[in-house]
PDB file of N, CA and C in Angstrom:
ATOM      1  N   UNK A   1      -5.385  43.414 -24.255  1.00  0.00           N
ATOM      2  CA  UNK A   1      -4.586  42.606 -25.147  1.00  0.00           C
ATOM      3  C   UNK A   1      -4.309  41.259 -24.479  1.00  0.00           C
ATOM      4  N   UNK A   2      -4.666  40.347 -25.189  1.00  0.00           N
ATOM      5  CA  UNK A   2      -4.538  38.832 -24.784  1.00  0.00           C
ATOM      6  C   UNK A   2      -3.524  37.978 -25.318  1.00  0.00           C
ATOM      7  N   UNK A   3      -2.926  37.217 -24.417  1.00  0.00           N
ATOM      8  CA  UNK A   3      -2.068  36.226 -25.407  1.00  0.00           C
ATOM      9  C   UNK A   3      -1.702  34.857 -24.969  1.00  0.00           C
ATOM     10  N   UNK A   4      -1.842  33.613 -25.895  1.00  0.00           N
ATOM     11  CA  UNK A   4      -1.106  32.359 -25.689  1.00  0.00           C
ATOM     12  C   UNK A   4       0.236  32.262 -25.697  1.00  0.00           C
ATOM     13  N   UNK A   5       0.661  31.642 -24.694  1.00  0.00           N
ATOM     14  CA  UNK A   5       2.573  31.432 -25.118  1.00  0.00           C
ATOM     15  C   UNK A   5       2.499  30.054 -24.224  1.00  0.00           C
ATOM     16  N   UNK A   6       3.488  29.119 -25.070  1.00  0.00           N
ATOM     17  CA  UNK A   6       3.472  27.930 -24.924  1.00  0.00           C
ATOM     18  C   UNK A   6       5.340  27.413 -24.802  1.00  0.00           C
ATOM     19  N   UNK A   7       5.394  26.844 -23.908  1.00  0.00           N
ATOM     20  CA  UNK A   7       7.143  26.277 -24.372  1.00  0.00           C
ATOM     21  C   UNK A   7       6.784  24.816 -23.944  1.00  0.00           C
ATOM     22  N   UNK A   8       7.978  24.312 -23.938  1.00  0.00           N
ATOM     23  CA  UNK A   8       8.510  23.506 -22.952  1.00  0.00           C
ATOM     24  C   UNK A   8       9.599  23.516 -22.434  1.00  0.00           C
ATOM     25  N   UNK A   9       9.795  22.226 -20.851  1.00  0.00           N
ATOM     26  CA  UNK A   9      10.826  21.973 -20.045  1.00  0.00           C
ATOM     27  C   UNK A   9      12.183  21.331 -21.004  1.00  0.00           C
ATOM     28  N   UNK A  10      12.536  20.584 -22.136  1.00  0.00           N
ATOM     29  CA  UNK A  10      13.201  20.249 -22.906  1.00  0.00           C
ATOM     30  C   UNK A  10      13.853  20.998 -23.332  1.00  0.00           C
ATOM     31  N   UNK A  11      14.864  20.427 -23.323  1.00  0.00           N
ATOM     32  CA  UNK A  11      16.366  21.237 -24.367  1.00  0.00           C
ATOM     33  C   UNK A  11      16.518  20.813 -25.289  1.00  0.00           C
ATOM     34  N   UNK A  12      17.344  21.262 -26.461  1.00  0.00           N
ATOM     35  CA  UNK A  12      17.521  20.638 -27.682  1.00  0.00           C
ATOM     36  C   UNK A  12      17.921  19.549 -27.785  1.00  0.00           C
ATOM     37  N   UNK A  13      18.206  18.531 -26.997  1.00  0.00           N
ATOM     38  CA  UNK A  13      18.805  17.328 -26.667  1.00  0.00           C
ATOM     39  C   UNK A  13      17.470  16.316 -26.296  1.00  0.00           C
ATOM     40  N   UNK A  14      16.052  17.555 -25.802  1.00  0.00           N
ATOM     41  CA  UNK A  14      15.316  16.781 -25.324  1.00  0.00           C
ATOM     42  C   UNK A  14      15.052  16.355 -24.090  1.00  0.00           C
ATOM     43  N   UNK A  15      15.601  16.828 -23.066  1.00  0.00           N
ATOM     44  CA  UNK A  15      15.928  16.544 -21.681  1.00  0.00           C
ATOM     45  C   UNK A  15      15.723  17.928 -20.742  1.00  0.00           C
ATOM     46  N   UNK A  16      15.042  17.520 -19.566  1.00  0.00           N
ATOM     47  CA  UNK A  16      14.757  18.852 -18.844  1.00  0.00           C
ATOM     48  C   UNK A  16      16.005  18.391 -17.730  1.00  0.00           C
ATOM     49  N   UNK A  17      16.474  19.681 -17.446  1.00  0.00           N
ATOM     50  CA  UNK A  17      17.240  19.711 -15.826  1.00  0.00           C
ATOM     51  C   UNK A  17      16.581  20.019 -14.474  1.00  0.00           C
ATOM     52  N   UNK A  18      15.914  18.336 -14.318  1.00  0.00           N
ATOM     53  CA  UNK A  18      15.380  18.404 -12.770  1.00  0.00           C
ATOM     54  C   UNK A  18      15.689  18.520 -11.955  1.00  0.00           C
ATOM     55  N   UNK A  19      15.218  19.423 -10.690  1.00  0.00           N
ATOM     56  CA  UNK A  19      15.780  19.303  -9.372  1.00  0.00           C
ATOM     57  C   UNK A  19      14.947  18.008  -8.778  1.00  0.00           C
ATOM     58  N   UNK A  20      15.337  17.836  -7.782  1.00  0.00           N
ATOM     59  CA  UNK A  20      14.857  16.988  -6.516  1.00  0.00           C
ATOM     60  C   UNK A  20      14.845  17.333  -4.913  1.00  0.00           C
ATOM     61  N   UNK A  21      13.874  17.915  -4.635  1.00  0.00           N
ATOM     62  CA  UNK A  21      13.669  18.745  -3.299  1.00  0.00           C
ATOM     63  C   UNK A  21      13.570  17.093  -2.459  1.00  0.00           C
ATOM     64  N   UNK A  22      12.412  16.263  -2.635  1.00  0.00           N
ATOM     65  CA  UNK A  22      12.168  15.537  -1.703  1.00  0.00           C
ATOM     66  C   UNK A  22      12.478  13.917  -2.832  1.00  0.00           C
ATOM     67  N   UNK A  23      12.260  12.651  -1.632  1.00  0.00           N
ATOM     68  CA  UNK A  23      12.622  11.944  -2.160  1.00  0.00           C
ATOM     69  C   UNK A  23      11.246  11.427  -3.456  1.00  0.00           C
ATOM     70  N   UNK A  24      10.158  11.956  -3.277  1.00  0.00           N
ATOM     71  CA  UNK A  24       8.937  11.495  -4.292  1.00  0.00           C
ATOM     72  C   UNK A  24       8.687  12.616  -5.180  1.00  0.00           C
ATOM     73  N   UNK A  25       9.976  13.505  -5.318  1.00  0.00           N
ATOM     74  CA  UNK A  25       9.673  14.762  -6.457  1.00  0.00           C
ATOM     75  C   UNK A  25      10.482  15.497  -6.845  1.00  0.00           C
ATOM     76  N   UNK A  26      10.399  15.788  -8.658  1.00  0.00           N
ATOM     77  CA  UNK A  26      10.918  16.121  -8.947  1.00  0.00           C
ATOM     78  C   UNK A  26      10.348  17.766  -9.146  1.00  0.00           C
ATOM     79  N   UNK A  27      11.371  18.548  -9.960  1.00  0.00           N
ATOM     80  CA  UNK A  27      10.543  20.106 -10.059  1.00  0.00           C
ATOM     81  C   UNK A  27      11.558  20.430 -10.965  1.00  0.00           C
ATOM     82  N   UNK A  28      10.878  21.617 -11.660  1.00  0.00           N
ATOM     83  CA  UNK A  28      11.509  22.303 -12.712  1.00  0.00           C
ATOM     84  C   UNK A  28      10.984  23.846 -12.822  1.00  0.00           C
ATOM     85  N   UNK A  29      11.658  24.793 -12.660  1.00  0.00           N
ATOM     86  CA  UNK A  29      10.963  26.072 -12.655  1.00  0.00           C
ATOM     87  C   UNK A  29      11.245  26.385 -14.362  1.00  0.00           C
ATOM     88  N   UNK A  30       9.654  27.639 -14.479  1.00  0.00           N
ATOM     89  CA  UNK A  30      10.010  27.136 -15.963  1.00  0.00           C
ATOM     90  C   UNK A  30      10.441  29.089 -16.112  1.00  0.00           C
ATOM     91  N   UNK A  31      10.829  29.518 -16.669  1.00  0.00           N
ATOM     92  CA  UNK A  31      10.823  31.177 -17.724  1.00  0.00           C
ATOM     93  C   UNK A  31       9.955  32.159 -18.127  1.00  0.00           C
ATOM     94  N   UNK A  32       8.787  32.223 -18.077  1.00  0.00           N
ATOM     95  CA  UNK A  32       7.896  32.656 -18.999  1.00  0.00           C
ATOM     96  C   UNK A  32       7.763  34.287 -19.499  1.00  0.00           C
ATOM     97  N   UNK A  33       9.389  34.734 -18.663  1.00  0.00           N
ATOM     98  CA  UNK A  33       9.258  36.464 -19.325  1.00  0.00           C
ATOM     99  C   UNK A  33       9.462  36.990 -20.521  1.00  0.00           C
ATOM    100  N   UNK A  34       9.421  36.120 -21.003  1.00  0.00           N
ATOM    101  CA  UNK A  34       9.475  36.363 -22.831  1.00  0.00           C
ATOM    102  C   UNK A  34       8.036  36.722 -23.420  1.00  0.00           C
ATOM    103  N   UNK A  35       6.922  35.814 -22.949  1.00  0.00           N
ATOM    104  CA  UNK A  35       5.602  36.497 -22.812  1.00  0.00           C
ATOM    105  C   UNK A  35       5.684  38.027 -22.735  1.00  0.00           C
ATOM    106  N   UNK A  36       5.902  38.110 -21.461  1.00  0.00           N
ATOM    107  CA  UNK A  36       5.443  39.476 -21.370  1.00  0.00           C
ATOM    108  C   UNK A  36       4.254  39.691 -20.512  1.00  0.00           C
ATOM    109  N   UNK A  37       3.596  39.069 -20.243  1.00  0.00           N
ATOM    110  CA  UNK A  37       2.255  38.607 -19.038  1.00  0.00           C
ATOM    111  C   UNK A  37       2.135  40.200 -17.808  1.00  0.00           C
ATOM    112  N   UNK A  38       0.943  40.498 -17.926  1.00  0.00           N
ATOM    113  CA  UNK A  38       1.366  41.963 -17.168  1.00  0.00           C
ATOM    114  C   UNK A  38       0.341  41.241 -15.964  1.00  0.00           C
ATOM    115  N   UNK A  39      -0.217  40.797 -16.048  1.00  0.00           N
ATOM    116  CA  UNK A  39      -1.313  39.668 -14.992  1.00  0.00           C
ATOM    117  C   UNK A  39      -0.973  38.421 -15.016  1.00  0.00           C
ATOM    118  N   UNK A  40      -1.165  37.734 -13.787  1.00  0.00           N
ATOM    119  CA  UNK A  40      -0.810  36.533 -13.765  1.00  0.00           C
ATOM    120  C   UNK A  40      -1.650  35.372 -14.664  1.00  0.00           C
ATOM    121  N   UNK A  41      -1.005  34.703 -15.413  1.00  0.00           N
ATOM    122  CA  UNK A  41      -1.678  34.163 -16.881  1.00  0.00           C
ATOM    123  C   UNK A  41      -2.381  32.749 -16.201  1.00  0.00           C
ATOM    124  N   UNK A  42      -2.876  32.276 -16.530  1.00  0.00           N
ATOM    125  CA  UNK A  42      -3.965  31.075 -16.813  1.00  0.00           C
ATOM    126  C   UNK A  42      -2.603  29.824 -17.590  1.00  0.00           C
ATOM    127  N   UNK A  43      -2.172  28.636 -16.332  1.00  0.00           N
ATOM    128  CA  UNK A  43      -1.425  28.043 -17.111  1.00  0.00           C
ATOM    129  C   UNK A  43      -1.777  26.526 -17.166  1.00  0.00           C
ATOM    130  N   UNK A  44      -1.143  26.012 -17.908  1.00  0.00           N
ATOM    131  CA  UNK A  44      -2.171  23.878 -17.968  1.00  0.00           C
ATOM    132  C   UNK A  44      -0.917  23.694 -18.201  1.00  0.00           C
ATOM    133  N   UNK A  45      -0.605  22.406 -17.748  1.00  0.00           N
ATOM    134  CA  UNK A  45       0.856  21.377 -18.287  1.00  0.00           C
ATOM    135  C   UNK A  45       0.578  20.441 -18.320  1.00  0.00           C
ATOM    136  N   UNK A  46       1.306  19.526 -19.111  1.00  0.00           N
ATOM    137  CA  UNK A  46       1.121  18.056 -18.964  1.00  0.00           C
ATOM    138  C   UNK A  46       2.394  17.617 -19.539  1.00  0.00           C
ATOM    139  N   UNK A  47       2.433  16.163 -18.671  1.00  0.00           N
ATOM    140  CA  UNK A  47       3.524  15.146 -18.811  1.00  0.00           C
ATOM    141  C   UNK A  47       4.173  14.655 -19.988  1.00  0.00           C
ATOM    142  N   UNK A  48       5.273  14.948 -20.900  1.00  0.00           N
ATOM    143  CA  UNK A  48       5.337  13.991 -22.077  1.00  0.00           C
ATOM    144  C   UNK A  48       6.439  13.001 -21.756  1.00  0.00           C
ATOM    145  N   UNK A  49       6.696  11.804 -21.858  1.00  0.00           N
ATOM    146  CA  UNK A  49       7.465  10.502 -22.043  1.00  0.00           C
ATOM    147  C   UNK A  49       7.414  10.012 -23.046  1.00  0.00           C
ATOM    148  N   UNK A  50       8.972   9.335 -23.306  1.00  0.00           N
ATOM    149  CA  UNK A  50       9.000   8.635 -24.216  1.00  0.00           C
ATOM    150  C   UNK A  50       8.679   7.704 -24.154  1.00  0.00           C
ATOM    151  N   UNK A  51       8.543   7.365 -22.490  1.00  0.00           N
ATOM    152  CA  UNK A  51       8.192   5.733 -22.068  1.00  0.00           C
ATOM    153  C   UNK A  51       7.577   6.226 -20.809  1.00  0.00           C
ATOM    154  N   UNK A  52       7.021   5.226 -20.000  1.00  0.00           N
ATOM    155  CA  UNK A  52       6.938   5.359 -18.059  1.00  0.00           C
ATOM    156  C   UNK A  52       7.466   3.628 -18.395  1.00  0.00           C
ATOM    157  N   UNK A  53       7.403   3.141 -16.946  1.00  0.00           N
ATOM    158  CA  UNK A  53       8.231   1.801 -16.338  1.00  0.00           C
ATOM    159  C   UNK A  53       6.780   1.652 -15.567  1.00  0.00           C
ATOM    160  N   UNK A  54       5.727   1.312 -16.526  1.00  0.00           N
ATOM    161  CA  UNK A  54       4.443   0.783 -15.376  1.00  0.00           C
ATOM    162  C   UNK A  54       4.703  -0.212 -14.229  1.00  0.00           C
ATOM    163  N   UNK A  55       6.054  -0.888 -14.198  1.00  0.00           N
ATOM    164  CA  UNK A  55       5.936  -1.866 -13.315  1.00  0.00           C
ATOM    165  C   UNK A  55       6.664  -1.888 -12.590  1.00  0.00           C
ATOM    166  N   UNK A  56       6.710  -0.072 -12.005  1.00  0.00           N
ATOM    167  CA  UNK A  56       7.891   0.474 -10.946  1.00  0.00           C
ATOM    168  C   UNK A  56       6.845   1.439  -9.930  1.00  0.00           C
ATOM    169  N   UNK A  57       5.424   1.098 -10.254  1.00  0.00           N
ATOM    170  CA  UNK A  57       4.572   2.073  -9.830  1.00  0.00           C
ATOM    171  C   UNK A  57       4.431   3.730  -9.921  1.00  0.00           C
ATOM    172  N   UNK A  58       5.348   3.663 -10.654  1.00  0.00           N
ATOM    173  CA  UNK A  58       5.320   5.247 -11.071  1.00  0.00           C
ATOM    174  C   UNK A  58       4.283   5.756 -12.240  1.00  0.00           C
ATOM    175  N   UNK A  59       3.751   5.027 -12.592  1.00  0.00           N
ATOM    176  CA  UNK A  59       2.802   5.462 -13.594  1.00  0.00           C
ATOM    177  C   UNK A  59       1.443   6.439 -12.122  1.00  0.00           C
ATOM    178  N   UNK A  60       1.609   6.306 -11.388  1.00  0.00           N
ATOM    179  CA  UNK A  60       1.034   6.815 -10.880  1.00  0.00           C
ATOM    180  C   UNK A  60       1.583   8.748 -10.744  1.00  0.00           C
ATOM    181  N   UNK A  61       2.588   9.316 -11.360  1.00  0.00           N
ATOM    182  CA  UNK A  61       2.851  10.129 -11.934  1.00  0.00           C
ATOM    183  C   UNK A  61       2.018  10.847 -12.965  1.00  0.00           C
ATOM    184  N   UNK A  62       1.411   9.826 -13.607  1.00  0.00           N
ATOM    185  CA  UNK A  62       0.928  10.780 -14.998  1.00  0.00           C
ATOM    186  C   UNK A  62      -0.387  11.275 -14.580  1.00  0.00           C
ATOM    187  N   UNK A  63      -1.252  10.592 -13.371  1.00  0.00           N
ATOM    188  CA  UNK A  63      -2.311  11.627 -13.289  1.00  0.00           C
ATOM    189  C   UNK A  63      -2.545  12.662 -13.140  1.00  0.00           C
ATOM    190  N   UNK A  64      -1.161  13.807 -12.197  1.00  0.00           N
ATOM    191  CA  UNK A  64      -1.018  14.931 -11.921  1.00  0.00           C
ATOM    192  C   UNK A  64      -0.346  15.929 -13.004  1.00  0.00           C
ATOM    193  N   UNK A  65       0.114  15.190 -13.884  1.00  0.00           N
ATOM    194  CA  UNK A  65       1.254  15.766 -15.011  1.00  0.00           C
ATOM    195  C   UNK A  65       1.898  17.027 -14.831  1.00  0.00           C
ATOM    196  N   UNK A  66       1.980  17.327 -14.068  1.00  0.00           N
ATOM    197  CA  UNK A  66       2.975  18.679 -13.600  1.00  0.00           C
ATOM    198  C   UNK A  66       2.545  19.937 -12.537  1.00  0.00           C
ATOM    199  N   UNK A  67       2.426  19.876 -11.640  1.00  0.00           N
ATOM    200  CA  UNK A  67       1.618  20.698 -10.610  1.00  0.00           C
ATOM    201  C   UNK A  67       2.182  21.715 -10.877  1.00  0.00           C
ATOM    202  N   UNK A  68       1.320  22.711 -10.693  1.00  0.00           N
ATOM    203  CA  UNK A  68       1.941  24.651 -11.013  1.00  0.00           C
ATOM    204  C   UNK A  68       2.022  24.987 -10.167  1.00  0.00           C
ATOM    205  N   UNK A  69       2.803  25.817  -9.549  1.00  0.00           N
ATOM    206  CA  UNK A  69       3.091  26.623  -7.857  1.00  0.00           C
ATOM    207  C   UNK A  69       3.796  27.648  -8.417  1.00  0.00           C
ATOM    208  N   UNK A  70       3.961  28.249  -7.220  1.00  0.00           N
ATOM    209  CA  UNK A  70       4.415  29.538  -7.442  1.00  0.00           C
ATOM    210  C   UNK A  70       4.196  30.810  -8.806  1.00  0.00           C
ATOM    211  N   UNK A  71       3.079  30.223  -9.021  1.00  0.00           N
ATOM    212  CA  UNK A  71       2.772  30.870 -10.220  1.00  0.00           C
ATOM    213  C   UNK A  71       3.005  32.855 -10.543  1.00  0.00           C
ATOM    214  N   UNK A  72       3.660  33.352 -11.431  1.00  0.00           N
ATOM    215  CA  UNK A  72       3.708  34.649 -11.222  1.00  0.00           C
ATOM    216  C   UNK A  72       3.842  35.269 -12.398  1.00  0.00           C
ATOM    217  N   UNK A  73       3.555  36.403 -13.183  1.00  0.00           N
ATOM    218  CA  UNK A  73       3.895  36.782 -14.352  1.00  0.00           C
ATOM    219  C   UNK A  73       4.737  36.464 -15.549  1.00  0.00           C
ATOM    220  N   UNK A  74       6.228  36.492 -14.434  1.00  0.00           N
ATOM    221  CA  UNK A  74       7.166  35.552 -15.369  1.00  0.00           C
ATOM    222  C   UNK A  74       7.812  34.369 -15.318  1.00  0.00           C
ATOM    223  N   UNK A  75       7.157  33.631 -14.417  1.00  0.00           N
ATOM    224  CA  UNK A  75       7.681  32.464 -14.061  1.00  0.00           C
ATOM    225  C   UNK A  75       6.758  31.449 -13.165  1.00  0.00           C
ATOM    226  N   UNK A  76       6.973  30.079 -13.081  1.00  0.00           N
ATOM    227  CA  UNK A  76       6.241  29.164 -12.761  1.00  0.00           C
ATOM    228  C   UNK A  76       6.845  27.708 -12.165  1.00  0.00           C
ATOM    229  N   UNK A  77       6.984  26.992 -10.762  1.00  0.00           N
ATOM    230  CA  UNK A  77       7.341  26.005 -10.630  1.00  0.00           C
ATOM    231  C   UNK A  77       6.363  24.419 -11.223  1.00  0.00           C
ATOM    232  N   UNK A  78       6.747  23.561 -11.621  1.00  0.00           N
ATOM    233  CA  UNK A  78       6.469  22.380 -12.150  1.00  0.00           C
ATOM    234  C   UNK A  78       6.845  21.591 -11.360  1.00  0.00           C
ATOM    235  N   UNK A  79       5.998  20.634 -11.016  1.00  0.00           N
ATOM    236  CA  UNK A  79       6.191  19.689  -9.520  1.00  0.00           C
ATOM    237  C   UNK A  79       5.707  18.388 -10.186  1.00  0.00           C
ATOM    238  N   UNK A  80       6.384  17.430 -10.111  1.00  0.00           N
ATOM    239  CA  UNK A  80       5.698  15.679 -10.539  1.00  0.00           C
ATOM    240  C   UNK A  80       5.911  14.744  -9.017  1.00  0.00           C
ATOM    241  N   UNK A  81       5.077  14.578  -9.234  1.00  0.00           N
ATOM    242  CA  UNK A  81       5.339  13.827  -7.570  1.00  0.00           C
ATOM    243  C   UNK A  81       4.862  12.162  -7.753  1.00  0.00           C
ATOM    244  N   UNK A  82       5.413  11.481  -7.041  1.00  0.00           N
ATOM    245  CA  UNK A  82       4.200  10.240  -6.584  1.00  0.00           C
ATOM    246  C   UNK A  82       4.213   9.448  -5.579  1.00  0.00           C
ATOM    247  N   UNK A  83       2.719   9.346  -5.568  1.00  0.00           N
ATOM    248  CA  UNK A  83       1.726   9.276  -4.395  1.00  0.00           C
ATOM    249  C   UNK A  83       2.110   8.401  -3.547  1.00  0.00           C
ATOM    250  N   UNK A  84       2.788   7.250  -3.901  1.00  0.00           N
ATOM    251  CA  UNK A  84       2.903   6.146  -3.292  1.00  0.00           C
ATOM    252  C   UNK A  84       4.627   6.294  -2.814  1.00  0.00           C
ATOM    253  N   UNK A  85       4.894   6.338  -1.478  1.00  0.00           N
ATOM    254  CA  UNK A  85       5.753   6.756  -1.179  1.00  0.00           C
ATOM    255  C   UNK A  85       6.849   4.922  -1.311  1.00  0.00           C
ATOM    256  N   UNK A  86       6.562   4.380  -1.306  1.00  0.00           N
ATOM    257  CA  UNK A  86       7.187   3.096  -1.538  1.00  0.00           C
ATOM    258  C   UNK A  86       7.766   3.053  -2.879  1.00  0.00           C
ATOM    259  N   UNK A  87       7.732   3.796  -3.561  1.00  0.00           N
ATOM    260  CA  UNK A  87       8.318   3.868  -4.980  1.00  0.00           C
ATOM    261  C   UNK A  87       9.069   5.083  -5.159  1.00  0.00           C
ATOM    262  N   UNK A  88      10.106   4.938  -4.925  1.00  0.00           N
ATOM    263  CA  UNK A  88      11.444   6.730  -4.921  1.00  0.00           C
ATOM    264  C   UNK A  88      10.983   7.186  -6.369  1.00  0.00           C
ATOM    265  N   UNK A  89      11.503   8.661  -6.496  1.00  0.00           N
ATOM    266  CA  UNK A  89      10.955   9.381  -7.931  1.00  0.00           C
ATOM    267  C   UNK A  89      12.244   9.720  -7.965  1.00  0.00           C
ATOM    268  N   UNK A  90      13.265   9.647  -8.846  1.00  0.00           N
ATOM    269  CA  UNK A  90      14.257  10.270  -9.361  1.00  0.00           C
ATOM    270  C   UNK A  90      14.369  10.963 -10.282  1.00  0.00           C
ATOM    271  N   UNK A  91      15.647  11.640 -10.501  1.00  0.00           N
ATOM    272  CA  UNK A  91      16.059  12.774 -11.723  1.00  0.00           C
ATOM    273  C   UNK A  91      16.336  11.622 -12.710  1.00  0.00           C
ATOM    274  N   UNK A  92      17.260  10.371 -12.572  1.00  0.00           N
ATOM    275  CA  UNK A  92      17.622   9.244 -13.179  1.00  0.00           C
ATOM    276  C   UNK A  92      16.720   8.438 -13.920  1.00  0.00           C
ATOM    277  N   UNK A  93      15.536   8.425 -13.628  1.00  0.00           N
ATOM    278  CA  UNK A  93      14.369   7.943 -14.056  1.00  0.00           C
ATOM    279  C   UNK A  93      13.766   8.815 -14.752  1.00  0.00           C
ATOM    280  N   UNK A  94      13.610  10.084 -14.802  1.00  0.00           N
ATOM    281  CA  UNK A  94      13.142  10.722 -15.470  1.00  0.00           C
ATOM    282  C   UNK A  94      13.590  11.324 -16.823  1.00  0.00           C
ATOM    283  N   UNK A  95      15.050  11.057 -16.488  1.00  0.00           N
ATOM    284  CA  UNK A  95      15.982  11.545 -17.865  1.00  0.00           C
ATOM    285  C   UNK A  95      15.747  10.172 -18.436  1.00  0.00           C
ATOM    286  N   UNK A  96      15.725   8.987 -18.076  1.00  0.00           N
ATOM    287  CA  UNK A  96      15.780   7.300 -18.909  1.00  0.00           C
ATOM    288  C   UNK A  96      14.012   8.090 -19.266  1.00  0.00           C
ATOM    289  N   UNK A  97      13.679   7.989 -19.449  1.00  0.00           N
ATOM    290  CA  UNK A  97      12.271   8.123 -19.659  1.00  0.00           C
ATOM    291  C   UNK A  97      12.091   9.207 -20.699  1.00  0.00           C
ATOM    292  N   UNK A  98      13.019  10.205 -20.588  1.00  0.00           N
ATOM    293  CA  UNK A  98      12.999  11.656 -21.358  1.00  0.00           C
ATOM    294  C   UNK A  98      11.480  12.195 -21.334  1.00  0.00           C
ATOM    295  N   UNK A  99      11.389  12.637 -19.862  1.00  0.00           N
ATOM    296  CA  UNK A  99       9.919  13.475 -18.680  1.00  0.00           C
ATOM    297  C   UNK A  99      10.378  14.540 -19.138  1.00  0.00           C
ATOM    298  N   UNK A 100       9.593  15.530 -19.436  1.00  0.00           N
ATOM    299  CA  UNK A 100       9.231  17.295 -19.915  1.00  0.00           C
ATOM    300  C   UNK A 100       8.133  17.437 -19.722  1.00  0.00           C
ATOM    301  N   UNK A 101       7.711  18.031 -19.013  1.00  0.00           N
ATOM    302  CA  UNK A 101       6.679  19.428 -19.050  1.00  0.00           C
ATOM    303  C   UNK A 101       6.261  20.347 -20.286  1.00  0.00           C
ATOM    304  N   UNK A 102       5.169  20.275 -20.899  1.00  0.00           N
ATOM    305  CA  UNK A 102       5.155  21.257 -21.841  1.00  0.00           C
ATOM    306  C   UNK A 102       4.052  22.062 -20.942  1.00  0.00           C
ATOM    307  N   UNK A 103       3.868  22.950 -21.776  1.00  0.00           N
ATOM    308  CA  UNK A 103       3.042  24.224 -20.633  1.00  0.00           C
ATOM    309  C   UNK A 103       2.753  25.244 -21.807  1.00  0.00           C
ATOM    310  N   UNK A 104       1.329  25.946 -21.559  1.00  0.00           N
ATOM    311  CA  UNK A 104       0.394  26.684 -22.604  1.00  0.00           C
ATOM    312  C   UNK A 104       0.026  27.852 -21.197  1.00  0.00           C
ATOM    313  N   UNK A 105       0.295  29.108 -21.229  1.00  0.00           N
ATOM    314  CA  UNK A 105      -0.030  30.100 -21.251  1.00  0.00           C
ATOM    315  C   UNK A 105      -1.370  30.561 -21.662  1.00  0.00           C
ATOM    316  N   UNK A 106      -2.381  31.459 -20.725  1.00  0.00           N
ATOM    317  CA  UNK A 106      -2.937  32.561 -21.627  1.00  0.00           C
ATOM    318  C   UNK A 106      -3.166  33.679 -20.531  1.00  0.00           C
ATOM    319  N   UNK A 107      -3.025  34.539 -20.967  1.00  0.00           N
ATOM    320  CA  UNK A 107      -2.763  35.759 -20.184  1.00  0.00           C
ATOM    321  C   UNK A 107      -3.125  37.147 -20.759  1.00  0.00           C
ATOM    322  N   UNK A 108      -2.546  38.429 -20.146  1.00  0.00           N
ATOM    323  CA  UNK A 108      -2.435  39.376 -20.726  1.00  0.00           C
ATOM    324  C   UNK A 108      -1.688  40.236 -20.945  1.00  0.00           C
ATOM    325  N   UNK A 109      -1.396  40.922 -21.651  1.00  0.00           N
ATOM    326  CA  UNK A 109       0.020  41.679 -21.744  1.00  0.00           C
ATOM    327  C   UNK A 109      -0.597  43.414 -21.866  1.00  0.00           C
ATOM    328  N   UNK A 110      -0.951  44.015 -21.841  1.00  0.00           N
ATOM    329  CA  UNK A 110      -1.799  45.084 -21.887  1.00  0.00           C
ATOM    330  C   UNK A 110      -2.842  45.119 -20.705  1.00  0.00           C
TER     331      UNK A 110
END
């Protein structure tokens, strides 16, 4: 038995609650035990904005659009980083921007 499950990092407001481990990244662990995933699922994310600030060098963000780690049945870390350490990555910037993660599942539950 196979299955897609898809969310996103956004709340009804539209806004994810980022952490900040280091000063070039943000992270968001995401839920996914509502799936049901009995194997570790097959996951893709990508970046949505309402805007980026191309002329803060952070557009260098959107090539990675959300790194997956810790990947595990029911759950998954989301990592945005950037490259260029001369340009800080904040939680502040990312909420002005309204940054989410959406994320697509496929897995198995059986």
């Amino acid at each position: 038995c196979s299955k897609v499950c898809a969310g996103t990092t956004a709340d009804s407001s539209g806004t994810t609650a980022w952490k900040q481990p280091f000063k070039i990244t943000i992270t968001f662990s995401v839920d996914m035990s509502a799936c049901g995933f009995v194997a570790v699922p097959i996951v893709t994310t990508s970046l949505e904005a309402a805007a980026l600030d191309w002329g803060t060098g952070l557009s260098l963000l959107i090539s990675n659009g959300g790194q997956v780690v810790s990947l595990n049945t029911t759950s998954f870390d989301a990592y945005i980083y950037n490259d260029n350490p001369t340009y800080g990555l904040d939680i502040a910037t990312a909420a002005r921007y309204k940054w989410n993660i959406d994320w697509v599942a496929f897995g198995y539950t059986c």
